[in-house]
C-alpha atoms as a PDB file:
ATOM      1  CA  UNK A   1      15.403 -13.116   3.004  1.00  0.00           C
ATOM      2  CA  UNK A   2      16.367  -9.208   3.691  1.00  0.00           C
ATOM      3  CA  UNK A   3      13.146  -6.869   3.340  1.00  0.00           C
ATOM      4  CA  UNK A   4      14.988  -5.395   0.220  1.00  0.00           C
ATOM      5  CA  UNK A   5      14.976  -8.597  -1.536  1.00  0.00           C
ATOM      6  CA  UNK A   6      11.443  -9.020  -0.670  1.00  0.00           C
ATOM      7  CA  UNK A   7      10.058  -5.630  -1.368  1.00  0.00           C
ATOM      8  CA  UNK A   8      12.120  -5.996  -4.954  1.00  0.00           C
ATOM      9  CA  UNK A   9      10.661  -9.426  -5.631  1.00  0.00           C
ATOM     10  CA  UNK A  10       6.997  -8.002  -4.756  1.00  0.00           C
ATOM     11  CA  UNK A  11       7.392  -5.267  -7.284  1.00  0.00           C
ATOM     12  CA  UNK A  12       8.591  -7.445  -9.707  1.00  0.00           C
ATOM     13  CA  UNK A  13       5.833  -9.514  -9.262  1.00  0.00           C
ATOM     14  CA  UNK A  14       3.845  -6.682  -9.847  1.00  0.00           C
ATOM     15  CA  UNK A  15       5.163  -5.121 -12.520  1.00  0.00           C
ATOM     16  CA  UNK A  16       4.349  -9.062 -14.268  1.00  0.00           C
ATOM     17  CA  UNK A  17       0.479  -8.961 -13.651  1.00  0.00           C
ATOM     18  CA  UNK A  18       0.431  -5.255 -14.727  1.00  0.00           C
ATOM     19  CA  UNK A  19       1.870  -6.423 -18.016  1.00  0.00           C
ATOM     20  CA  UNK A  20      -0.515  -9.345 -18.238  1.00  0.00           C
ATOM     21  CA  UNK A  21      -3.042  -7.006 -17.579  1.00  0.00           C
ATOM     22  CA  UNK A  22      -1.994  -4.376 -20.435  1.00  0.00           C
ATOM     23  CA  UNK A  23      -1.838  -7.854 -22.876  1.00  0.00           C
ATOM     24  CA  UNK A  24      -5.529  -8.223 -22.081  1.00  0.00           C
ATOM     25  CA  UNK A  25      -6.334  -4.435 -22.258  1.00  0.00           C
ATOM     26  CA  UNK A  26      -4.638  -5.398 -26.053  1.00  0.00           C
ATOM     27  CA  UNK A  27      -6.284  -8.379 -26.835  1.00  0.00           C
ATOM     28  CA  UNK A  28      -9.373  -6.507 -26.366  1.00  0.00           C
ATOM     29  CA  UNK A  29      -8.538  -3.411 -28.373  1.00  0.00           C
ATOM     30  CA  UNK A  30      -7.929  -6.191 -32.031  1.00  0.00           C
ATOM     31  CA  UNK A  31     -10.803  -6.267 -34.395  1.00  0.00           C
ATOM     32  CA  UNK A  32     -11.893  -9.444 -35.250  1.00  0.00           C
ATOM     33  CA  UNK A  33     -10.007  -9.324 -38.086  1.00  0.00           C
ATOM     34  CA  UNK A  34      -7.125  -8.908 -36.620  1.00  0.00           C
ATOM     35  CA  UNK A  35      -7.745 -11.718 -33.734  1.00  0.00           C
ATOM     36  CA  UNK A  36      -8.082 -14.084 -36.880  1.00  0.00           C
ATOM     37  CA  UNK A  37      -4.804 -13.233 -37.551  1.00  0.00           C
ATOM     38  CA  UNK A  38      -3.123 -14.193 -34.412  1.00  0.00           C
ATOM     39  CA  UNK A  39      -0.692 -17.260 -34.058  1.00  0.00           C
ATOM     40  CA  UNK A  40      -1.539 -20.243 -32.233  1.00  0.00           C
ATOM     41  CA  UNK A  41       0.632 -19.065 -29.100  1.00  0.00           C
ATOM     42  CA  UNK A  42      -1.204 -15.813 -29.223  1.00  0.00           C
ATOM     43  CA  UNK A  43      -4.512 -17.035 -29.161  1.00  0.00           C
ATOM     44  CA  UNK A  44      -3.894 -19.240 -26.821  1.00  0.00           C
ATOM     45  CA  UNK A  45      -2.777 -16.266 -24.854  1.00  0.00           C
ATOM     46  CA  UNK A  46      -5.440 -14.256 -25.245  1.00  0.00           C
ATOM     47  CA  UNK A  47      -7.831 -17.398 -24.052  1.00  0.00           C
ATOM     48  CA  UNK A  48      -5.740 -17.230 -21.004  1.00  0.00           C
ATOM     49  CA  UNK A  49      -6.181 -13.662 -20.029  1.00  0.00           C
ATOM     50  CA  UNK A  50     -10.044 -13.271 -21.021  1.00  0.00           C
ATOM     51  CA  UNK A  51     -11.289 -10.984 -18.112  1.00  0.00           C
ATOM     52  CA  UNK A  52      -7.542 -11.398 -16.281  1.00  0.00           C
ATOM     53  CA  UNK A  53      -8.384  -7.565 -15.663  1.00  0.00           C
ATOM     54  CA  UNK A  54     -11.206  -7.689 -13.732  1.00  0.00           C
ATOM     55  CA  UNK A  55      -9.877 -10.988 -11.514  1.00  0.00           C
ATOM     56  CA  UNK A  56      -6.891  -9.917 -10.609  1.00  0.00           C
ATOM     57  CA  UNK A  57      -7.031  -5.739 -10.633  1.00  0.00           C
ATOM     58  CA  UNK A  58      -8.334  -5.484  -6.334  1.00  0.00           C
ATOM     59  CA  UNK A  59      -5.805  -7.708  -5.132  1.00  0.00           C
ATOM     60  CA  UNK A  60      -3.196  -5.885  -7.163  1.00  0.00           C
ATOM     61  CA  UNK A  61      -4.077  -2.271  -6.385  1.00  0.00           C
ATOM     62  CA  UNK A  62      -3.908  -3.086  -2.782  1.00  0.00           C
ATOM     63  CA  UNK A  63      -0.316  -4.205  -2.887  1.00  0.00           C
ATOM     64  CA  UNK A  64       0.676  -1.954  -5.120  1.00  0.00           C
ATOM     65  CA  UNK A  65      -0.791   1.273  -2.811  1.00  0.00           C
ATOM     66  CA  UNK A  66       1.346  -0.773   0.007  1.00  0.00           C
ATOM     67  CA  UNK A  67       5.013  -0.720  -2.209  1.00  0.00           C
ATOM     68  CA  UNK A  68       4.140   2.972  -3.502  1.00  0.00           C
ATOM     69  CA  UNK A  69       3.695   4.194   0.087  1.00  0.00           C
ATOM     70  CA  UNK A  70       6.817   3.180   1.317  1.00  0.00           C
ATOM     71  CA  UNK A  71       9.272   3.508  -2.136  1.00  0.00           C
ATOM     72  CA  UNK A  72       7.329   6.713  -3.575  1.00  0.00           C
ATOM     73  CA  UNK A  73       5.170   8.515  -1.188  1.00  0.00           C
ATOM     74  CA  UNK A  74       4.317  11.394  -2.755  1.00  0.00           C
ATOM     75  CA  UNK A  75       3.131   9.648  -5.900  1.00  0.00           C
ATOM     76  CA  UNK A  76       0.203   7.629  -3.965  1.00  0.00           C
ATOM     77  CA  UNK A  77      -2.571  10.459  -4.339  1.00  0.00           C
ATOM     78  CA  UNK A  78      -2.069  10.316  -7.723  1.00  0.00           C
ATOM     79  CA  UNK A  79      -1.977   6.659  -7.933  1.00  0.00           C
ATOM     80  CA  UNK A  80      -5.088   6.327  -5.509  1.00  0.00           C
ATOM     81  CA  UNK A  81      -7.339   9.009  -7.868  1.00  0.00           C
ATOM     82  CA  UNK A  82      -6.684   6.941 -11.763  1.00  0.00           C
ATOM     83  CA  UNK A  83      -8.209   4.367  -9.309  1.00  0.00           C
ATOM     84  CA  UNK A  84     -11.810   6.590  -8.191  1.00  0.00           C
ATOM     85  CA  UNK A  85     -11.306  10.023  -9.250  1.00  0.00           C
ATOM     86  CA  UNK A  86     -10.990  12.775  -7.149  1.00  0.00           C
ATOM     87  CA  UNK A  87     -14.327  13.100  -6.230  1.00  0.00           C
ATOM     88  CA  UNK A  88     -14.849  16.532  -7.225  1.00  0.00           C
ATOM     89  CA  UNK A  89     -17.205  15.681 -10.352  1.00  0.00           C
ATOM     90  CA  UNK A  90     -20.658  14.469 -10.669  1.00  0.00           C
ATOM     91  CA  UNK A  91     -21.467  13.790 -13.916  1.00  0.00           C
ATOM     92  CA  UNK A  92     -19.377  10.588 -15.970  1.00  0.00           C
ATOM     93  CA  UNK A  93     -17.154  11.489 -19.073  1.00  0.00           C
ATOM     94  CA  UNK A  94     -14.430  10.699 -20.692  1.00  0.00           C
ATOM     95  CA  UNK A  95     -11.854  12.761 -18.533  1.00  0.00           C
ATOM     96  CA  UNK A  96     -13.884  11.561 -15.217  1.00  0.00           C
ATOM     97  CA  UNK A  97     -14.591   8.130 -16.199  1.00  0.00           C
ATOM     98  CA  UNK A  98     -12.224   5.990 -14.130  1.00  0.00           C
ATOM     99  CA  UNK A  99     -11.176   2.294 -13.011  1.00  0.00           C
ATOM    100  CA  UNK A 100     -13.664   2.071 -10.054  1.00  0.00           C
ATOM    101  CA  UNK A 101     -16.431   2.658 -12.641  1.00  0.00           C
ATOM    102  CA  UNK A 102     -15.419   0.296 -14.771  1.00  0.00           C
ATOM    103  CA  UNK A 103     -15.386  -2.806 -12.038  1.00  0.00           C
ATOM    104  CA  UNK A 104     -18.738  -1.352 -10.579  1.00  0.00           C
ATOM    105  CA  UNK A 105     -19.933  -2.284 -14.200  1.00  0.00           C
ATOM    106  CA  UNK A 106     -20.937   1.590 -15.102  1.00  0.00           C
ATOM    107  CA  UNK A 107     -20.495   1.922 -18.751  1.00  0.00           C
ATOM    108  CA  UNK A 108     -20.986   5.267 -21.096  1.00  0.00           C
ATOM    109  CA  UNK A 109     -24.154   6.000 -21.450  1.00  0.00           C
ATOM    110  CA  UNK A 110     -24.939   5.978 -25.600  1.00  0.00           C
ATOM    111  CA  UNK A 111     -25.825   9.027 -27.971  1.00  0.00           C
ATOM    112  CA  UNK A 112     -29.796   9.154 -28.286  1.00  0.00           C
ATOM    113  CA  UNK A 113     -29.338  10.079 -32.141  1.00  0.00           C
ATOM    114  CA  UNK A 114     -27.195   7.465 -33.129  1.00  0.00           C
ATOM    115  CA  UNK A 115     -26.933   4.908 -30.298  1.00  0.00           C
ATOM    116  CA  UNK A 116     -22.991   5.009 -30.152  1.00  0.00           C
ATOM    117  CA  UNK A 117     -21.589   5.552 -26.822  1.00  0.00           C
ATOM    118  CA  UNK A 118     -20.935   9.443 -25.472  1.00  0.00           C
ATOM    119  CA  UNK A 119     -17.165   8.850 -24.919  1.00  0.00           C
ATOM    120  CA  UNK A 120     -14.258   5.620 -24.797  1.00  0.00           C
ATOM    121  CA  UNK A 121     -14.800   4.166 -21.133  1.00  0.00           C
ATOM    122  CA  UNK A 122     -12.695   0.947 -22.675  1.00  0.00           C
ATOM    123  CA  UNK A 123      -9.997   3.290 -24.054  1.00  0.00           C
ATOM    124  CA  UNK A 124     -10.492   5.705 -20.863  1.00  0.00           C
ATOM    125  CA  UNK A 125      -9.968   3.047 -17.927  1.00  0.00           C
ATOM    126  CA  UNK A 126      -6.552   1.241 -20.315  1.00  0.00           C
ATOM    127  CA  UNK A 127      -5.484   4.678 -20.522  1.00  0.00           C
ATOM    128  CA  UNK A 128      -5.891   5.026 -16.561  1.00  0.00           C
ATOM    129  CA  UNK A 129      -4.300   1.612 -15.663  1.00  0.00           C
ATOM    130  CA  UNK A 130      -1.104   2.159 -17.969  1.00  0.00           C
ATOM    131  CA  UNK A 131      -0.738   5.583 -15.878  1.00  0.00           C
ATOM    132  CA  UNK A 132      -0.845   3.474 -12.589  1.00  0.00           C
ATOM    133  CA  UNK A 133       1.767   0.960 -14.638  1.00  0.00           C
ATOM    134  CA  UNK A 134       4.033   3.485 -15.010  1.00  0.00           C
ATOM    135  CA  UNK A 135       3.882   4.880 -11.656  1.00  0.00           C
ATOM    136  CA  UNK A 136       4.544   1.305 -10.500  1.00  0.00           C
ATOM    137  CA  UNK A 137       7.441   1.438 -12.801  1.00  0.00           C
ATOM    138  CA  UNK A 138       8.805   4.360 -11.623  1.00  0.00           C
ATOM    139  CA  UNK A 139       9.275   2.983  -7.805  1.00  0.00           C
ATOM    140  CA  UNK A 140      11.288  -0.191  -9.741  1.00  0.00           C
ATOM    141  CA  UNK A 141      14.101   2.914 -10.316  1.00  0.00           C
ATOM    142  CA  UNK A 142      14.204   3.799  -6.543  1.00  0.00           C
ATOM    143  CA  UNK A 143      15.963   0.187  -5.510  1.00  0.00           C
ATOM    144  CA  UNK A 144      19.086   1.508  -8.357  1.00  0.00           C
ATOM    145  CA  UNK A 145      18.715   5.052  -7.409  1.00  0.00           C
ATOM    146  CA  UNK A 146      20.894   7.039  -5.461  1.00  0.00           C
ATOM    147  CA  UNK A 147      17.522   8.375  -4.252  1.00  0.00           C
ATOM    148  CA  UNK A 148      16.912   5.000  -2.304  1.00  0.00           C
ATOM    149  CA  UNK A 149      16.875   5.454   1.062  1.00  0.00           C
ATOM    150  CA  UNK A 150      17.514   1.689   2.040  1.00  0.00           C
ATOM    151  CA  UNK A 151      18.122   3.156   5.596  1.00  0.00           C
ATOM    152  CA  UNK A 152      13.844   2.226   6.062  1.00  0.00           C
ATOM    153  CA  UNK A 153      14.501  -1.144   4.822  1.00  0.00           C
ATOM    154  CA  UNK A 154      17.398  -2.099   6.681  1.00  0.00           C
ATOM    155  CA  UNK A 155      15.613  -0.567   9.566  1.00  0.00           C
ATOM    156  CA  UNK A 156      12.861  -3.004   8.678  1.00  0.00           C
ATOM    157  CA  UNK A 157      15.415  -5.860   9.360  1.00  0.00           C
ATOM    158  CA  UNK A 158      16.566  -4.867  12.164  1.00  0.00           C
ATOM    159  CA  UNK A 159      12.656  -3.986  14.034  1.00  0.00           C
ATOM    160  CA  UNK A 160      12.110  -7.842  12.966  1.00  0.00           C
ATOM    161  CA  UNK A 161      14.841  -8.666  14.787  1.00  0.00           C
ATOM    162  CA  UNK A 162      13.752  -6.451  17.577  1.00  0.00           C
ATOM    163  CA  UNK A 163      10.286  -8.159  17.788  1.00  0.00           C
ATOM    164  CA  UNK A 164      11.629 -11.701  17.592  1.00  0.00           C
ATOM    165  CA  UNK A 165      14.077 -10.823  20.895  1.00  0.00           C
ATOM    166  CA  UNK A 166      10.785  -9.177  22.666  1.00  0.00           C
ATOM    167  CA  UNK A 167       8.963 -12.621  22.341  1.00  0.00           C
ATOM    168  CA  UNK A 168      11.786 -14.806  23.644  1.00  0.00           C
ATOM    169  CA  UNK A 169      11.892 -12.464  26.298  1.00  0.00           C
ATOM    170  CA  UNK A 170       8.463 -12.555  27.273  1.00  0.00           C
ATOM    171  CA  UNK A 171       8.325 -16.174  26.390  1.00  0.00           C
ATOM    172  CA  UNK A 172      11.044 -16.256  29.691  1.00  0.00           C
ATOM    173  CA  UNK A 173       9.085 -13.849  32.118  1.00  0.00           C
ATOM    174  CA  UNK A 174      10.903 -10.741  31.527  1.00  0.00           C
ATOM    175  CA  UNK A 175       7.298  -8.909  29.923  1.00  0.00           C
ATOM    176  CA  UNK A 176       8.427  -5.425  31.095  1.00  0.00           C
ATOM    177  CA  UNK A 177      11.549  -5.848  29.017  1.00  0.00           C
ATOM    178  CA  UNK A 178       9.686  -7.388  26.277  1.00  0.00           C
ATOM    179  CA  UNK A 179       7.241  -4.327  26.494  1.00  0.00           C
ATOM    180  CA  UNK A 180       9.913  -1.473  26.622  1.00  0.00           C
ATOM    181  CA  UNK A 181      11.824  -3.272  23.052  1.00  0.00           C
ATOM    182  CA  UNK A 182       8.468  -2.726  21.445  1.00  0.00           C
ATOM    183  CA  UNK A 183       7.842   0.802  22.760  1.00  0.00           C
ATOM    184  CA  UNK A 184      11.350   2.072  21.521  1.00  0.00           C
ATOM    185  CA  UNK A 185      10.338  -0.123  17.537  1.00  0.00           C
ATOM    186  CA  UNK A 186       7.268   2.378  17.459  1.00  0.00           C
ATOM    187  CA  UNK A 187       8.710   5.272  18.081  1.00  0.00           C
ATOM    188  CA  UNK A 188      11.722   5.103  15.759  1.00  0.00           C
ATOM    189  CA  UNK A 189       9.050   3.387  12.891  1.00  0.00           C
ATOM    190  CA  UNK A 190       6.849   6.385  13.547  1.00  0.00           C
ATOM    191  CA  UNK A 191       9.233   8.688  13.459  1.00  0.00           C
ATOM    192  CA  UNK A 192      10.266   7.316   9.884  1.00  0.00           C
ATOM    193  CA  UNK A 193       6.626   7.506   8.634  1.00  0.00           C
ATOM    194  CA  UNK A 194       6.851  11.034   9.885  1.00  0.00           C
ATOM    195  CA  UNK A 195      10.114  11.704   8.267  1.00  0.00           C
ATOM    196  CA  UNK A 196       8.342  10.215   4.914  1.00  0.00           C
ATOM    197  CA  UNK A 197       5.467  12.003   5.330  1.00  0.00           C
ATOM    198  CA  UNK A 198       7.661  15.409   5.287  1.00  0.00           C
ATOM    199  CA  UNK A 199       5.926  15.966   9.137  1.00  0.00           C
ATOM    200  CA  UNK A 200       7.717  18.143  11.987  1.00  0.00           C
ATOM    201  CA  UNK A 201       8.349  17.146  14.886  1.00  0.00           C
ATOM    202  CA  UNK A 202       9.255  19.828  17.213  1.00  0.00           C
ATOM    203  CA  UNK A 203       9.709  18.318  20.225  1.00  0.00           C
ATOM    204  CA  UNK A 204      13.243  17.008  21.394  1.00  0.00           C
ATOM    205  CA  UNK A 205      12.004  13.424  22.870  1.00  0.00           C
ATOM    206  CA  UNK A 206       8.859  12.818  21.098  1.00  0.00           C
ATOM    207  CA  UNK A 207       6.695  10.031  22.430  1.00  0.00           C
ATOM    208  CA  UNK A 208       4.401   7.710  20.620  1.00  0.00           C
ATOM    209  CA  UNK A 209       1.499   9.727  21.507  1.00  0.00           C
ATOM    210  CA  UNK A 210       2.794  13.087  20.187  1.00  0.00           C
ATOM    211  CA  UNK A 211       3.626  11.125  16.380  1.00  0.00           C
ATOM    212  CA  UNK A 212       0.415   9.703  16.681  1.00  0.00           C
ATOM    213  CA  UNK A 213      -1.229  12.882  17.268  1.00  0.00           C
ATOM    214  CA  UNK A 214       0.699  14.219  14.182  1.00  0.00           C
ATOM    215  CA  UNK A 215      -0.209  11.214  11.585  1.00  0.00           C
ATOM    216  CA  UNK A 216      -3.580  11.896  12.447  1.00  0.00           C
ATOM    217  CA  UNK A 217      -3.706  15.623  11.952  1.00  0.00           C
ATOM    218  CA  UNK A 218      -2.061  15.766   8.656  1.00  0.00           C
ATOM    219  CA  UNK A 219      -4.124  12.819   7.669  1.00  0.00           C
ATOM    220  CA  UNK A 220      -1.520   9.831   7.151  1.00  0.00           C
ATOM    221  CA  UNK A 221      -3.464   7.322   9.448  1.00  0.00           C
ATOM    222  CA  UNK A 222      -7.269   7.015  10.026  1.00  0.00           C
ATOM    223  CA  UNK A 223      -8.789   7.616  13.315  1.00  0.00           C
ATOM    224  CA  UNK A 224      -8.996   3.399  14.041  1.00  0.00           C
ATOM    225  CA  UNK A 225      -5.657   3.376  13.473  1.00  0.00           C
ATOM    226  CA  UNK A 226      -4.976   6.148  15.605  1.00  0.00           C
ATOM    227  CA  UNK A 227      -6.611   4.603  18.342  1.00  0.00           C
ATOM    228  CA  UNK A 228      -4.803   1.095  17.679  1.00  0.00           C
ATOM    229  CA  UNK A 229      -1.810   2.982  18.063  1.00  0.00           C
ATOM    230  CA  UNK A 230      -2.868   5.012  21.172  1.00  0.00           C
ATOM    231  CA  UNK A 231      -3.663   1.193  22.611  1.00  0.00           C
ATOM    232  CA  UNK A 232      -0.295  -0.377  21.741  1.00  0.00           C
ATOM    233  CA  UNK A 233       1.542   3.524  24.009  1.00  0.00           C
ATOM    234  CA  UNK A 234      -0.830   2.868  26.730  1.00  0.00           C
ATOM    235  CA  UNK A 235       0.457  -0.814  26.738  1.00  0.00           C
ATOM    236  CA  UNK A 236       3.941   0.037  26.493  1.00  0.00           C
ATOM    237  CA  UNK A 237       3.774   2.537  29.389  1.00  0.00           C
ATOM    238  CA  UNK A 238       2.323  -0.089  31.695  1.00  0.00           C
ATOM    239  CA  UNK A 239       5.390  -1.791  30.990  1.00  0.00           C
ATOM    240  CA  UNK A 240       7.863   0.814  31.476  1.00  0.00           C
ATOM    241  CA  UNK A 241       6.358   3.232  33.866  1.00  0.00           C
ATOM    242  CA  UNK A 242       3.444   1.655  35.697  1.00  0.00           C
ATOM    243  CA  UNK A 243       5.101   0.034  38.849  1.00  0.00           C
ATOM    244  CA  UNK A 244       1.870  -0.374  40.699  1.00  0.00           C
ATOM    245  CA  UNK A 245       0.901  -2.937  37.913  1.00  0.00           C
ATOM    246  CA  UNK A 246       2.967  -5.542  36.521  1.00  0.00           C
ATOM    247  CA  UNK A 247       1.653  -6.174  32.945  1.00  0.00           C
ATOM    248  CA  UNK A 248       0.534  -9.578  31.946  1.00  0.00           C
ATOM    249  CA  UNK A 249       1.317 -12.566  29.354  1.00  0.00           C
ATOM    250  CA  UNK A 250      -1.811 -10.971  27.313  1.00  0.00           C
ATOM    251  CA  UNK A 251      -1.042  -7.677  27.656  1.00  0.00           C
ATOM    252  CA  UNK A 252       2.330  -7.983  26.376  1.00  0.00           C
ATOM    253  CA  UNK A 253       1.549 -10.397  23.928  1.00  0.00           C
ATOM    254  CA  UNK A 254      -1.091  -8.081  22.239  1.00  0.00           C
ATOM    255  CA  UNK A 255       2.070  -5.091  22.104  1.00  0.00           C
ATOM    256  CA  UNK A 256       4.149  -7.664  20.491  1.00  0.00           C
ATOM    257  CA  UNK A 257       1.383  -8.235  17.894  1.00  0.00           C
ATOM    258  CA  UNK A 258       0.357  -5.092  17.560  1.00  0.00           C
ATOM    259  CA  UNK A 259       4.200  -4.035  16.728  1.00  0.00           C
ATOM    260  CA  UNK A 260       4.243  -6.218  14.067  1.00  0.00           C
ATOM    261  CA  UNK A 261       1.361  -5.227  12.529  1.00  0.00           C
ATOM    262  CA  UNK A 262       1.903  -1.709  12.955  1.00  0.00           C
ATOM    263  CA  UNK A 263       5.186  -1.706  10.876  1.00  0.00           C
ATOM    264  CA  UNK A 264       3.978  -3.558   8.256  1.00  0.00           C
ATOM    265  CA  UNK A 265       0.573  -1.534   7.576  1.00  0.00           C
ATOM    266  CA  UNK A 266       1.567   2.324   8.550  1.00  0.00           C
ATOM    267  CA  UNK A 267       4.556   4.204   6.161  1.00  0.00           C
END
């Protein structure tokens, strides 16, 4: 299976649970009179998906941050704050009330005159979600788009391929070889998430140090991933420059690794 089948079947598969999860966000919203009024298949439906939001929201924000970094990059701040705000406010209301509340359990606070709630956290974190939805929805346009670059995920192919041909060769000895295939997969992947990321690089041959240096100081990776990826450049240059000391099984297994991870978790 090509990465652009997969990454299509992912989204699709998360474009399904968002819509489960809106069908529960309705269920919710009936009065009972209207539940009574539901059809056998509906209520049976609505059994199904009791809570469905809170089970399966985590585990489908984190894959869905993962497809909007890499389709639509510039939409993931937004995405990221109808998830916990921007941070900027102190106080909980209506307009700052948002889905991170909600799973902490923090619910409006009622009126002291008439006991009804200040403001709609329900109606405040559905509204939220559906925004996130149709973010979601708008990376599904991306794969039919003349805006798709597919050039990252046939690139993606072909650094699989890449890795695959470093571990038979260091499966057969040949580790410095093995090392220097990995060394030139992070620079080109790096120089992609830079590319993504709207980040210059000014220098003619650019090294995985000086796009790790830039990541990091506009932000894009996290200071343990910046030192993950200052690891897997030291280990590549003991492979391709370091003629004093011939790198080992380990050492070359741990690039190979760390390769994979690398251009699986960073865009």
């Amino acid at each position: 299976m090509t990465n652009l089948i997969r990454y299509k079947d992912d989204l699709k598969s998360l474009l399904d649970t968002a819509k489960l999860i809106n069908h529960d966000f309705a269920f919710r919203s009936l009065s009972d009179d209207h539940v009574k009024k539901l059809n056998k298949e509906q209520q049976e439906l609505k059994k199904k998906l009791t809570n469905f939001f809170e089970k399966n929201y985590q585990g489908w924000y984190t894959e869905a941050i993962s497809v909007i970094k890499l389709l639509i990059p510039d939409r993931l701040t937004e995405f990221i704050e109808l998830y916990k705000g921007d941070g900027k406010h102190k106080e909980i209301s209506g307009s700052t009330f948002n889905i991170q509340h909600w799973l902490k359990g923090i619910r409006a606070s009622s009126d002291d005159w008439n006991f009804k709630k200040r403001f709609d956290d329900f109606g405040a974190v559905a509204m939220r979600f559906n925004n996130q939805y149709q973010i979601l929805n708008s990376a599904e346009k991306r794969f039919t788009s003349s805006l798709l670059d597919i050039k990252q995920l046939l690139q993606a192919d072909f650094f699989d391929t890449e890795i695959e041909v470093s571990k038979e060769l260091s499966k057969k000895g040949f580790n410095r070889a093995a090392g220097v295939i990995c060394g030139v997969v992070i620079e080109k992947h790096l120089g992609q998430v830079c590319a993504n990321h709207n980040i210059p690089i000014t220098k003619k041959f650019p090294t995985i140090s000086d796009f790790n240096e830039q990541l990091k100081n506009k932000d894009v990776i996290e200071i343990t991933m910046w030192r993950f990826i200052q690891r897997l450049g030291d280990l590549r240059n003991l492979c391709g420059h370091n003629k004093s000391k011939e790198p080992t099984n380990d050492d070359v297994n741990e690039l190979i690794e760390g390769t994979d991870k690398l251009i699986k978790t960073v865009y």
